[in-house]
PDB file of N, CA and C in Angstrom:
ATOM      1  N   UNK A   1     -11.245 -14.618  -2.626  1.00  0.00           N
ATOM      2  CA  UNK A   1     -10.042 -13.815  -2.616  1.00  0.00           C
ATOM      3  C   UNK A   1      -9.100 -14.353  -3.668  1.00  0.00           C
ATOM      4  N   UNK A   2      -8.453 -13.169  -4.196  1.00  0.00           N
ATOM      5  CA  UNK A   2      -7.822 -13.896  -5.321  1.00  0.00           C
ATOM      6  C   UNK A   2      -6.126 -13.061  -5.231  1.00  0.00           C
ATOM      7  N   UNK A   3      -5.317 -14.037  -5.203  1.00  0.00           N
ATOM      8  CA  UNK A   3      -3.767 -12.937  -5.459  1.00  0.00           C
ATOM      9  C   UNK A   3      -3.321 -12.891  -6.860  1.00  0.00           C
ATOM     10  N   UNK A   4      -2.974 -12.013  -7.693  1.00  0.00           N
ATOM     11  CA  UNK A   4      -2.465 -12.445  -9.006  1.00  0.00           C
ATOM     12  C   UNK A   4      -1.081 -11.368  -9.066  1.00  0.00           C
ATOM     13  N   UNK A   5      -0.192 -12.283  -9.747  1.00  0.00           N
ATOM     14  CA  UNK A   5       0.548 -11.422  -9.622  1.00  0.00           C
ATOM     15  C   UNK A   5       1.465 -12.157 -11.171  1.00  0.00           C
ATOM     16  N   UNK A   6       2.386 -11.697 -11.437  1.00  0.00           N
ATOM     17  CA  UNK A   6       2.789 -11.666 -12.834  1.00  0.00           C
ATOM     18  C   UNK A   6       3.469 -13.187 -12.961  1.00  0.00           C
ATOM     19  N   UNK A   7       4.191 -13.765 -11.914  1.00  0.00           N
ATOM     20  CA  UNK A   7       4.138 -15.339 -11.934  1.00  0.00           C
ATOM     21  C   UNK A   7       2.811 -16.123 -11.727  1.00  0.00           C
ATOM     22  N   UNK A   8       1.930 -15.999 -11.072  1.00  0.00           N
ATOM     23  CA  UNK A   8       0.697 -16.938 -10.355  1.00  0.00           C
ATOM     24  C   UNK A   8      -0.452 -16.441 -10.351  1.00  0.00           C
ATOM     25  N   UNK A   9      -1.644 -16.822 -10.187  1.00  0.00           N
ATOM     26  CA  UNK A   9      -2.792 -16.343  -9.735  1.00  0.00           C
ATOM     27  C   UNK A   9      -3.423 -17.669  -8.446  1.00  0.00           C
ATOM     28  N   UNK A  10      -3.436 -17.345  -7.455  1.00  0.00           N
ATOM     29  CA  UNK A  10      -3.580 -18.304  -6.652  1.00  0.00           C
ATOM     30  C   UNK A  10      -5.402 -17.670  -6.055  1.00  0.00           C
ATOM     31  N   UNK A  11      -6.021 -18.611  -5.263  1.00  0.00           N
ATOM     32  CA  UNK A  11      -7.415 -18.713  -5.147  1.00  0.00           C
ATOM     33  C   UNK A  11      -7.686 -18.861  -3.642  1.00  0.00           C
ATOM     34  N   UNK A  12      -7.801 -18.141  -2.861  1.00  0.00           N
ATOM     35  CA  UNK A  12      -8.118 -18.451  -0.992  1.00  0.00           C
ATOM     36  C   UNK A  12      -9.187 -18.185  -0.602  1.00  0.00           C
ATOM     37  N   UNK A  13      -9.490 -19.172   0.018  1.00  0.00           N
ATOM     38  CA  UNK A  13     -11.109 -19.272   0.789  1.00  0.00           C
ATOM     39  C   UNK A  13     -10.767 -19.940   2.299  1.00  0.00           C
ATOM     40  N   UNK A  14     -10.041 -20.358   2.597  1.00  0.00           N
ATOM     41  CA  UNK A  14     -10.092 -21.326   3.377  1.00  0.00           C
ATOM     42  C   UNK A  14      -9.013 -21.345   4.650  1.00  0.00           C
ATOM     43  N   UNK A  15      -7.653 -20.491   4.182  1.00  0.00           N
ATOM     44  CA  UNK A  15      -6.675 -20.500   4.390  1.00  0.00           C
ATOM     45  C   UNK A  15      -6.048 -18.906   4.680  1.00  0.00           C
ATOM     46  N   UNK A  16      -5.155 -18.873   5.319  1.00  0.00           N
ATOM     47  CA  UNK A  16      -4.477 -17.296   6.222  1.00  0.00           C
ATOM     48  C   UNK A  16      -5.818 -16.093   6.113  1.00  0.00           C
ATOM     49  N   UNK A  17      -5.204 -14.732   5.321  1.00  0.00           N
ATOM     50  CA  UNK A  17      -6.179 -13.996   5.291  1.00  0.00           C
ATOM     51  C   UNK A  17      -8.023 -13.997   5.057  1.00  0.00           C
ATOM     52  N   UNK A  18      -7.921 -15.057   3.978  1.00  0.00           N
ATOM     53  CA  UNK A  18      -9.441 -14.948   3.704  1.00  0.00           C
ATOM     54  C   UNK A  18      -9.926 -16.156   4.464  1.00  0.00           C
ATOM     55  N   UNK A  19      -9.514 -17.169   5.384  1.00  0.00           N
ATOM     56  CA  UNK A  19     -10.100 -17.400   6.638  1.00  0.00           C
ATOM     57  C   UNK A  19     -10.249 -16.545   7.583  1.00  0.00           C
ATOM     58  N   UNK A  20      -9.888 -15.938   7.533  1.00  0.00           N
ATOM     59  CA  UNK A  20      -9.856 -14.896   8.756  1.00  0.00           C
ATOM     60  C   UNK A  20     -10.879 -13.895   8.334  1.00  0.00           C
ATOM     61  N   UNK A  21     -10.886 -13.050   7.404  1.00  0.00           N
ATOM     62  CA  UNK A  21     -11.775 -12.461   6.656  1.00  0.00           C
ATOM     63  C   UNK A  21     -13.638 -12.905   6.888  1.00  0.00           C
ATOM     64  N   UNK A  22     -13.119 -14.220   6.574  1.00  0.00           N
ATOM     65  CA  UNK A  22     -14.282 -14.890   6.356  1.00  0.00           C
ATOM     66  C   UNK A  22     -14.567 -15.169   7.935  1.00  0.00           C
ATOM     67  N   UNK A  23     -14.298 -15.512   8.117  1.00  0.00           N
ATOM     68  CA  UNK A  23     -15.046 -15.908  10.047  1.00  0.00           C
ATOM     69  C   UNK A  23     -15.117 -14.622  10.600  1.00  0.00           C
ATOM     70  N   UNK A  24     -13.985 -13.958  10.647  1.00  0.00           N
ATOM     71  CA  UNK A  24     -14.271 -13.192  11.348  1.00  0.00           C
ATOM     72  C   UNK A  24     -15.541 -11.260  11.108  1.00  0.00           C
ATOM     73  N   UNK A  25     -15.789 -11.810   9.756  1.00  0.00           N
ATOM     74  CA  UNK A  25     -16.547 -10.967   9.509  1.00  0.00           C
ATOM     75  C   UNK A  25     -18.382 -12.124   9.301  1.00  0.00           C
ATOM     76  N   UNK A  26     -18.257 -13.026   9.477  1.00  0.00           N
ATOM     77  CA  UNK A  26     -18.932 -13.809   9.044  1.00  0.00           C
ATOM     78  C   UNK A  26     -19.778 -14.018   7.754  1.00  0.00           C
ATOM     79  N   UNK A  27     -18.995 -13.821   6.475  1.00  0.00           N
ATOM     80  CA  UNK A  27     -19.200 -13.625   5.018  1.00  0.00           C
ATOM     81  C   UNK A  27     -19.184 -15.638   5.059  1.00  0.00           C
ATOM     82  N   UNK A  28     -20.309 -15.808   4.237  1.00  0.00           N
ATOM     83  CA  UNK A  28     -20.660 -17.210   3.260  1.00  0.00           C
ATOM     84  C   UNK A  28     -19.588 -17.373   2.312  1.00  0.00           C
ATOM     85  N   UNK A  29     -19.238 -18.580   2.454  1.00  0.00           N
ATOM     86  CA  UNK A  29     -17.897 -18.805   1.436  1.00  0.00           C
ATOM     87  C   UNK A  29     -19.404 -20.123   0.239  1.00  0.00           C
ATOM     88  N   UNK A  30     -18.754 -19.414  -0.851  1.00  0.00           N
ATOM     89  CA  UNK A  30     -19.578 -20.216  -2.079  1.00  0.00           C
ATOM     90  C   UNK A  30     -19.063 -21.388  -2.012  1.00  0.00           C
ATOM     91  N   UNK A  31     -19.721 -22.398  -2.250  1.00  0.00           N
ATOM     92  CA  UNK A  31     -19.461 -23.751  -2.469  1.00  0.00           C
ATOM     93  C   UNK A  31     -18.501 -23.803  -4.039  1.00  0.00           C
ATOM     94  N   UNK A  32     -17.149 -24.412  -4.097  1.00  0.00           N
ATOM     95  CA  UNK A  32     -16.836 -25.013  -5.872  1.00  0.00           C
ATOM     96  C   UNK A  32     -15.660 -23.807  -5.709  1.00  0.00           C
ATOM     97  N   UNK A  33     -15.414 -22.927  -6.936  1.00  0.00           N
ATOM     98  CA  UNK A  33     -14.751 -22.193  -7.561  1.00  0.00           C
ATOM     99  C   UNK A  33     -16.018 -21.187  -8.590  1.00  0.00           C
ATOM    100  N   UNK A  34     -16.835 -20.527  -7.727  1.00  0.00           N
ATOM    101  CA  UNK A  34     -17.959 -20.152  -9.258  1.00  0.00           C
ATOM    102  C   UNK A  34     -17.635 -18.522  -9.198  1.00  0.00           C
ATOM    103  N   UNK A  35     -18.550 -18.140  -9.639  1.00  0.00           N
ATOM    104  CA  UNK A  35     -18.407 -16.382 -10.625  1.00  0.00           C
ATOM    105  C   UNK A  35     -18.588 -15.782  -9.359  1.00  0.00           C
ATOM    106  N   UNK A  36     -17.924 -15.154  -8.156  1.00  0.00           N
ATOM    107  CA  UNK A  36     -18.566 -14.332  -7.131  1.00  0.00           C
ATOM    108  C   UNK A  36     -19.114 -12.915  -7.524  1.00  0.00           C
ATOM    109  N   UNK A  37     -19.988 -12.897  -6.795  1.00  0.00           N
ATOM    110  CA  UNK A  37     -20.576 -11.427  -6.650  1.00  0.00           C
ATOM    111  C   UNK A  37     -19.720 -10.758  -6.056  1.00  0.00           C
ATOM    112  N   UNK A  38     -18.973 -10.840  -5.027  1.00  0.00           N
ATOM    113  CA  UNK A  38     -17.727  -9.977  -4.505  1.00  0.00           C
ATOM    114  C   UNK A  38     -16.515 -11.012  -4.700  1.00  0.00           C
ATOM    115  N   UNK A  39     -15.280  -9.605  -4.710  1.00  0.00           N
ATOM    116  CA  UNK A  39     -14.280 -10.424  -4.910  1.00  0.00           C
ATOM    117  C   UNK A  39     -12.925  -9.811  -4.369  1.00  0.00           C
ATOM    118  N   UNK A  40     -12.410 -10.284  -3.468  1.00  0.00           N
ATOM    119  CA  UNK A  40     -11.030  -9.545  -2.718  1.00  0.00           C
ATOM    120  C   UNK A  40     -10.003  -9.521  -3.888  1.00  0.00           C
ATOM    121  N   UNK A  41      -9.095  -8.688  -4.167  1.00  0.00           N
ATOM    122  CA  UNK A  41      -7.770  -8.790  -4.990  1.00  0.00           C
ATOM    123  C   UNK A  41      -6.886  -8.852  -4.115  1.00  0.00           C
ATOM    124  N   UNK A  42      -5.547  -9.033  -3.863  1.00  0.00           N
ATOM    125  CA  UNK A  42      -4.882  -9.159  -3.234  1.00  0.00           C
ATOM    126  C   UNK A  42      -3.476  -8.354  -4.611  1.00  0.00           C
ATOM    127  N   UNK A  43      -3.050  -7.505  -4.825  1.00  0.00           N
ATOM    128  CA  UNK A  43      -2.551  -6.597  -5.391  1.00  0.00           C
ATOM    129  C   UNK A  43      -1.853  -5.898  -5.131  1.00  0.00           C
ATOM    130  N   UNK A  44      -0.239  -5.769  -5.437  1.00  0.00           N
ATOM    131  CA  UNK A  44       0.507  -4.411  -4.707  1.00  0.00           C
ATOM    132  C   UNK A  44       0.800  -3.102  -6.293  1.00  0.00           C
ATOM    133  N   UNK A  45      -0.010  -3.045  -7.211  1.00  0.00           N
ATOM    134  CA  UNK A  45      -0.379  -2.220  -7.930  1.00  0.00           C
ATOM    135  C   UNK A  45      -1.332  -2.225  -8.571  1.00  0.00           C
ATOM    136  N   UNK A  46      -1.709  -0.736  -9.395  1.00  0.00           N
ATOM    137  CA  UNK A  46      -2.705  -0.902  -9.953  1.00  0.00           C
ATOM    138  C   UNK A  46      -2.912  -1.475 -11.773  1.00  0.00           C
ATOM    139  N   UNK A  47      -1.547  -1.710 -11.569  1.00  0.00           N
ATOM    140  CA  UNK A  47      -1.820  -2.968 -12.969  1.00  0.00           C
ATOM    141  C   UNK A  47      -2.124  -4.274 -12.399  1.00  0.00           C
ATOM    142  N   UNK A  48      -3.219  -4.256 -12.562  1.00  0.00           N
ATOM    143  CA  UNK A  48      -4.110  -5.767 -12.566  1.00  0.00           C
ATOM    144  C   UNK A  48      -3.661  -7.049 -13.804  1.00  0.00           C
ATOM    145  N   UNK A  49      -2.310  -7.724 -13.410  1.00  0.00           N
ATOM    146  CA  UNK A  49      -2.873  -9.009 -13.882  1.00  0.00           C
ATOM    147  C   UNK A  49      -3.664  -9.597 -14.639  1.00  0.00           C
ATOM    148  N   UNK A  50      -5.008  -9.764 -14.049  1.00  0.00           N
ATOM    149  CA  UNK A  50      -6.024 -10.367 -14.495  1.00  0.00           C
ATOM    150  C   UNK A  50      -6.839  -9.374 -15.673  1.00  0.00           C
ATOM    151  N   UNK A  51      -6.311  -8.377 -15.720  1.00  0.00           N
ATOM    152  CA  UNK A  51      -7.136  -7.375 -16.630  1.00  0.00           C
ATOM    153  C   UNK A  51      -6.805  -8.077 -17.916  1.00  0.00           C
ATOM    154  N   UNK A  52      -6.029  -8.219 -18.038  1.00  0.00           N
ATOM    155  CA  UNK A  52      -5.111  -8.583 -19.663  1.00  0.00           C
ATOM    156  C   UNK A  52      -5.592 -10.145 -20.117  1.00  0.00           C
ATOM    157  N   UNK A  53      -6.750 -10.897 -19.286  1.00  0.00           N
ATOM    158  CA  UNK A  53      -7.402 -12.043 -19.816  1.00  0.00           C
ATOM    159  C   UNK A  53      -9.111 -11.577 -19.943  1.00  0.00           C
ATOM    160  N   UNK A  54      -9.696 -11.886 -20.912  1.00  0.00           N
ATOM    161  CA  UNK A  54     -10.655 -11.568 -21.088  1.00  0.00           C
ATOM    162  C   UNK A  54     -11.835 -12.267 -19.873  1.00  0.00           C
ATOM    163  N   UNK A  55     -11.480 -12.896 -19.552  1.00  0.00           N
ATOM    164  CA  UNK A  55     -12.270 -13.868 -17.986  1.00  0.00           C
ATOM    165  C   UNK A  55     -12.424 -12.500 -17.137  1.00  0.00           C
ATOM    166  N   UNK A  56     -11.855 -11.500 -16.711  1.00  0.00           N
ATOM    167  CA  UNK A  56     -11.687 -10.896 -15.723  1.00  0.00           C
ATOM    168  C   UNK A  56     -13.421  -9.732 -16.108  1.00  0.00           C
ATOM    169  N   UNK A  57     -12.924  -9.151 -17.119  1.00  0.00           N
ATOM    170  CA  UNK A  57     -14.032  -8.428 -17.856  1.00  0.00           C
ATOM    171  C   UNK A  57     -15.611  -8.960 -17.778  1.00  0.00           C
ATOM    172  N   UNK A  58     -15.500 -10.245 -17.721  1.00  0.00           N
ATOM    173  CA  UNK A  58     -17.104 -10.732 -17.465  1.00  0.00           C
ATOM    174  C   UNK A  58     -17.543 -11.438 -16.678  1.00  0.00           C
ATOM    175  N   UNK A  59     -16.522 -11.350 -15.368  1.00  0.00           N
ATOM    176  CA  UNK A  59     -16.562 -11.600 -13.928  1.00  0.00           C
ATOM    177  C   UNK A  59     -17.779 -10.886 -13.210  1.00  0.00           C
ATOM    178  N   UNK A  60     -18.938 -11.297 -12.678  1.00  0.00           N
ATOM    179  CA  UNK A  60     -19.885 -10.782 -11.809  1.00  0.00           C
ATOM    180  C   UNK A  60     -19.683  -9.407 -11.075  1.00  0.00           C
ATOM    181  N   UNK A  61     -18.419  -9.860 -10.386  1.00  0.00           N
ATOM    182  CA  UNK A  61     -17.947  -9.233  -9.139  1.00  0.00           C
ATOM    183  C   UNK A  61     -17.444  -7.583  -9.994  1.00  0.00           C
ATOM    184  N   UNK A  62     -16.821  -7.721 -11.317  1.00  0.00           N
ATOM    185  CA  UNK A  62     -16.003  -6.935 -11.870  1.00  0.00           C
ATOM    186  C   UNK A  62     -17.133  -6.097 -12.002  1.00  0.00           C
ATOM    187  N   UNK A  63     -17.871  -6.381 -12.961  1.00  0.00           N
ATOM    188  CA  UNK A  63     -19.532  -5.804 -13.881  1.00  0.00           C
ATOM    189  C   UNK A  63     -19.898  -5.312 -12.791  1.00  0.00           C
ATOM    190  N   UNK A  64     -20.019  -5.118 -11.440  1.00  0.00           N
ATOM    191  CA  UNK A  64     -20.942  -5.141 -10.734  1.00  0.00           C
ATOM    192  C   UNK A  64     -20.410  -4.067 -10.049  1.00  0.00           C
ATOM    193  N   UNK A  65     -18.968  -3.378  -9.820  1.00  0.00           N
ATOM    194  CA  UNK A  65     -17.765  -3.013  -9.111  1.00  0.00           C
ATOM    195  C   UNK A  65     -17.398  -3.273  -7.917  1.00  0.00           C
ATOM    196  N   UNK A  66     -18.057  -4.372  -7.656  1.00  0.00           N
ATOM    197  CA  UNK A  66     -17.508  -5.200  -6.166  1.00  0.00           C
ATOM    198  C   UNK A  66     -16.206  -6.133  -6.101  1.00  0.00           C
ATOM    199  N   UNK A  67     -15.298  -5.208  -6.020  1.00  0.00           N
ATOM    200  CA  UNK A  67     -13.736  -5.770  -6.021  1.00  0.00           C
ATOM    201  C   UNK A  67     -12.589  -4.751  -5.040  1.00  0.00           C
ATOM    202  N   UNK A  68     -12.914  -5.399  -4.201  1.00  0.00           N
ATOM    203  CA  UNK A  68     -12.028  -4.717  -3.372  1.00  0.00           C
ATOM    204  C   UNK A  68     -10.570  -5.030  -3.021  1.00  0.00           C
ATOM    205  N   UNK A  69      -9.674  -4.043  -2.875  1.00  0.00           N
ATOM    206  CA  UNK A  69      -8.238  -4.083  -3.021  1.00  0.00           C
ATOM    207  C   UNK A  69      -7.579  -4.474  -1.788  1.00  0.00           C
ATOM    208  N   UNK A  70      -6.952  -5.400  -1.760  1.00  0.00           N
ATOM    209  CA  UNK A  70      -5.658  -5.523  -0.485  1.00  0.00           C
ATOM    210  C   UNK A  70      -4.246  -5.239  -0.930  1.00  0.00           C
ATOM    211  N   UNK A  71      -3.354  -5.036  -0.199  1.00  0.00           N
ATOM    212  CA  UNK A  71      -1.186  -5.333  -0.826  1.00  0.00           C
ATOM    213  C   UNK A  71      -1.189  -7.080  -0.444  1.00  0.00           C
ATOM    214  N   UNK A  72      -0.015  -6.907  -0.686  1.00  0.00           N
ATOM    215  CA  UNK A  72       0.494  -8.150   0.055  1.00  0.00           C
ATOM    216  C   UNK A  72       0.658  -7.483   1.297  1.00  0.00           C
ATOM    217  N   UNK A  73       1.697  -6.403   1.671  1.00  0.00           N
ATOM    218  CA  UNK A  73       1.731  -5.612   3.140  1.00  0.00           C
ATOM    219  C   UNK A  73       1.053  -6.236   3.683  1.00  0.00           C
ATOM    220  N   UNK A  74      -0.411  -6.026   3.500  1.00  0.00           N
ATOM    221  CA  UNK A  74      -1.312  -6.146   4.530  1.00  0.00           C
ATOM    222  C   UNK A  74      -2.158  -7.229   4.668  1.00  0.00           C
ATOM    223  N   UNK A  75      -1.816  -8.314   3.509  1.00  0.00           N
ATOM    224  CA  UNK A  75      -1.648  -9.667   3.694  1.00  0.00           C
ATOM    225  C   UNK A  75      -0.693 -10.199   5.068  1.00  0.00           C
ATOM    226  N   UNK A  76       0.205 -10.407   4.226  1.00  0.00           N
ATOM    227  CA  UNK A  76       1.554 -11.146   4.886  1.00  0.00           C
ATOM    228  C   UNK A  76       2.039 -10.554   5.848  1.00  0.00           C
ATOM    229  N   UNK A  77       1.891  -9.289   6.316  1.00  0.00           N
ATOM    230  CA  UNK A  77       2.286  -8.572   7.395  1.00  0.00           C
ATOM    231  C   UNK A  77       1.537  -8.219   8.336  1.00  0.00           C
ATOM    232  N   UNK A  78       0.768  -7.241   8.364  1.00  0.00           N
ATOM    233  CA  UNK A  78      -0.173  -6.443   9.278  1.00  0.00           C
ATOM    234  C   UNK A  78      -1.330  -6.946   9.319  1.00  0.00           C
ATOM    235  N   UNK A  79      -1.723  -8.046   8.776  1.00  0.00           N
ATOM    236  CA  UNK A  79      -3.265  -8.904   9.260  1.00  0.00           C
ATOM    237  C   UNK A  79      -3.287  -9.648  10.379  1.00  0.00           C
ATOM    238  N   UNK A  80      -1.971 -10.204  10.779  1.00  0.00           N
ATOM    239  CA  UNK A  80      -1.376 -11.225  11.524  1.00  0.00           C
ATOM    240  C   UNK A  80      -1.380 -10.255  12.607  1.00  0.00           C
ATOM    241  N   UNK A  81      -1.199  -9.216  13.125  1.00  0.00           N
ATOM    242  CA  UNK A  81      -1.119  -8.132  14.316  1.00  0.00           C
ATOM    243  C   UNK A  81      -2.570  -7.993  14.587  1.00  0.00           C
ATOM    244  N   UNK A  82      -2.579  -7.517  16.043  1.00  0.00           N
ATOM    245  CA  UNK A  82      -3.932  -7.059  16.673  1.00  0.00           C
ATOM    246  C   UNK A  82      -4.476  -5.598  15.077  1.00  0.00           C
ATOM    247  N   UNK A  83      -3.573  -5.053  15.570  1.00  0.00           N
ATOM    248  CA  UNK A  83      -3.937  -3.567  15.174  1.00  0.00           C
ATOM    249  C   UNK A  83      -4.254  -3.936  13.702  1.00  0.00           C
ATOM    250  N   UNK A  84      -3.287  -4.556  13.055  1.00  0.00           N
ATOM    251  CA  UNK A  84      -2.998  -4.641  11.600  1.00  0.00           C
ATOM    252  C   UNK A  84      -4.273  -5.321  11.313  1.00  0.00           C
ATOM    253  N   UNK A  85      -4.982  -6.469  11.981  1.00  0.00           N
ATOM    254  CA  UNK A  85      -5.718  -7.452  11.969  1.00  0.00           C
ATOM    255  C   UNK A  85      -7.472  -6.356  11.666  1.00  0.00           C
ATOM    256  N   UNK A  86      -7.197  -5.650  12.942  1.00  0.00           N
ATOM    257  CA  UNK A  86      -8.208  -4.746  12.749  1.00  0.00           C
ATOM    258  C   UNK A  86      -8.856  -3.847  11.846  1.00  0.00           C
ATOM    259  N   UNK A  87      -7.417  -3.239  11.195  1.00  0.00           N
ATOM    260  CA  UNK A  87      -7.323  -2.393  10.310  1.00  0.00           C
ATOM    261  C   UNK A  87      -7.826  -2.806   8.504  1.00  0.00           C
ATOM    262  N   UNK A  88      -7.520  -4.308   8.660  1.00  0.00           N
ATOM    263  CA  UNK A  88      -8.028  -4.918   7.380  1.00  0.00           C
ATOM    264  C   UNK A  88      -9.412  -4.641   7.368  1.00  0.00           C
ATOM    265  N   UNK A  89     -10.067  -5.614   8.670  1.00  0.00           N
ATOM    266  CA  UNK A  89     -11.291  -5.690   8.776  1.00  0.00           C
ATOM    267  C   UNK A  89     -12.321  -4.651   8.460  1.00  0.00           C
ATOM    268  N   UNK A  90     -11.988  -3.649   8.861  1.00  0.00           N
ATOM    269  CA  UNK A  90     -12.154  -2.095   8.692  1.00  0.00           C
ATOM    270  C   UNK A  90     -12.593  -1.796   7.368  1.00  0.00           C
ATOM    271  N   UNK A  91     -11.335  -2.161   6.782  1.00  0.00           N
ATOM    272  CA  UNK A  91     -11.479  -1.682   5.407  1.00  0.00           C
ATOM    273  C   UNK A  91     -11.376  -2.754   4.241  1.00  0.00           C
ATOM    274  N   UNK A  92     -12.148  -3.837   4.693  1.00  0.00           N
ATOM    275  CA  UNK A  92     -12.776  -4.454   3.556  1.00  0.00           C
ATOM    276  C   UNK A  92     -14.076  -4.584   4.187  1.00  0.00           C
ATOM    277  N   UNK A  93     -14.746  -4.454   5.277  1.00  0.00           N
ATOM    278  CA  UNK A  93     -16.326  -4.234   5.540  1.00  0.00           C
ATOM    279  C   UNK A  93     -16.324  -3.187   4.982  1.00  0.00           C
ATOM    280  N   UNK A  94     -15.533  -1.987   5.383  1.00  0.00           N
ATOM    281  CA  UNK A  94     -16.365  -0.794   4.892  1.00  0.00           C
ATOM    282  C   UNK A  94     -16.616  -0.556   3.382  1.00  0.00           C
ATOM    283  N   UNK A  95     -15.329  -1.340   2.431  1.00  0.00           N
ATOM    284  CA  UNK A  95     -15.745  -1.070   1.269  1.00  0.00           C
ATOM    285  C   UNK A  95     -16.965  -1.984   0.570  1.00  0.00           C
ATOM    286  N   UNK A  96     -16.939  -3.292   1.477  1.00  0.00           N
ATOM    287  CA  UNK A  96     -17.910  -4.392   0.786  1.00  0.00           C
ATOM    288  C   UNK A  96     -19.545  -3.537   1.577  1.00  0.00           C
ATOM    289  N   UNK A  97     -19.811  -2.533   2.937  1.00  0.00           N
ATOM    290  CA  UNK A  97     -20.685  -1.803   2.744  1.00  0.00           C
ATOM    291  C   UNK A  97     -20.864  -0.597   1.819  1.00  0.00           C
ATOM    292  N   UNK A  98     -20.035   0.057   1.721  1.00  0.00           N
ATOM    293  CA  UNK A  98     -19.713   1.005   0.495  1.00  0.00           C
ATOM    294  C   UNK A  98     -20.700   0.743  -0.693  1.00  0.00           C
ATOM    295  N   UNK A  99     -20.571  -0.459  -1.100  1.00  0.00           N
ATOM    296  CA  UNK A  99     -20.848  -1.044  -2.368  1.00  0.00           C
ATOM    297  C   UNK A  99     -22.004  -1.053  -2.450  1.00  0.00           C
ATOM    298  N   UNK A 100     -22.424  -2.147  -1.172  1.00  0.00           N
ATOM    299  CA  UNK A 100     -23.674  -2.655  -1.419  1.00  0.00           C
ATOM    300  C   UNK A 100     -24.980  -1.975  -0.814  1.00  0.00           C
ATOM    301  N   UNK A 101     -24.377  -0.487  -0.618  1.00  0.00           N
ATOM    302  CA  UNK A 101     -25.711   0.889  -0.302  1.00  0.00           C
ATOM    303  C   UNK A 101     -25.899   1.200  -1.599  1.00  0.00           C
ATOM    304  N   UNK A 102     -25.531   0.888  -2.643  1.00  0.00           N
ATOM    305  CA  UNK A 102     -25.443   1.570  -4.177  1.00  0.00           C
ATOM    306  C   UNK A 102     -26.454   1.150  -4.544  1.00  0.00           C
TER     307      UNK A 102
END
């Protein structure tokens, strides 16, 4: 999972949403920092940050179109709720199945 935003680009595996993500969907967290095959954004538009470095372009996950979108909203807010909690789950399985019927 990755947040980028026009101050930071920060990296979560381990910690709030993408612990949760991760256990509770039971997704393998890669060992290190390496090239994922999937990759959460964490994004409240569709100007991507990371587009504007050439790293992003020859990202696995990118090439591959396995990049699925979160807000902050639904970070920092509505993941933390039953409902809200649910509602993520929802819709990052369904898009990480989405993908990988292709």
């Amino acid at each position: 999972m990755i947040e980028a935003t026009e101050k930071e680009i920060r990296i979560y595996f381990r910690t709030g949403i993408a612990d949760m993500i991760f256990n509770d969907l039971k997704l393998p967290i890669a060992a290190g920092t390496p090239d994922p095959d999937h990759l959460i954004l964490l994004v409240d538009s569709d100007d991507n940050v990371l587009e504007k470095s050439g790293i992003w372009s020859n990202l696995k996950a990118m090439k591959a179109g396995n990049v699925y979108r979160m807000t902050s909203r639904q970070n920092y807010n509505e993941a933390f709720f039953a409902i809200g909690k649910q509602s993520v789950l929802e819709q990052i399985s369904g898009d990480i199945l989405k993908h990988t019927k292709k």
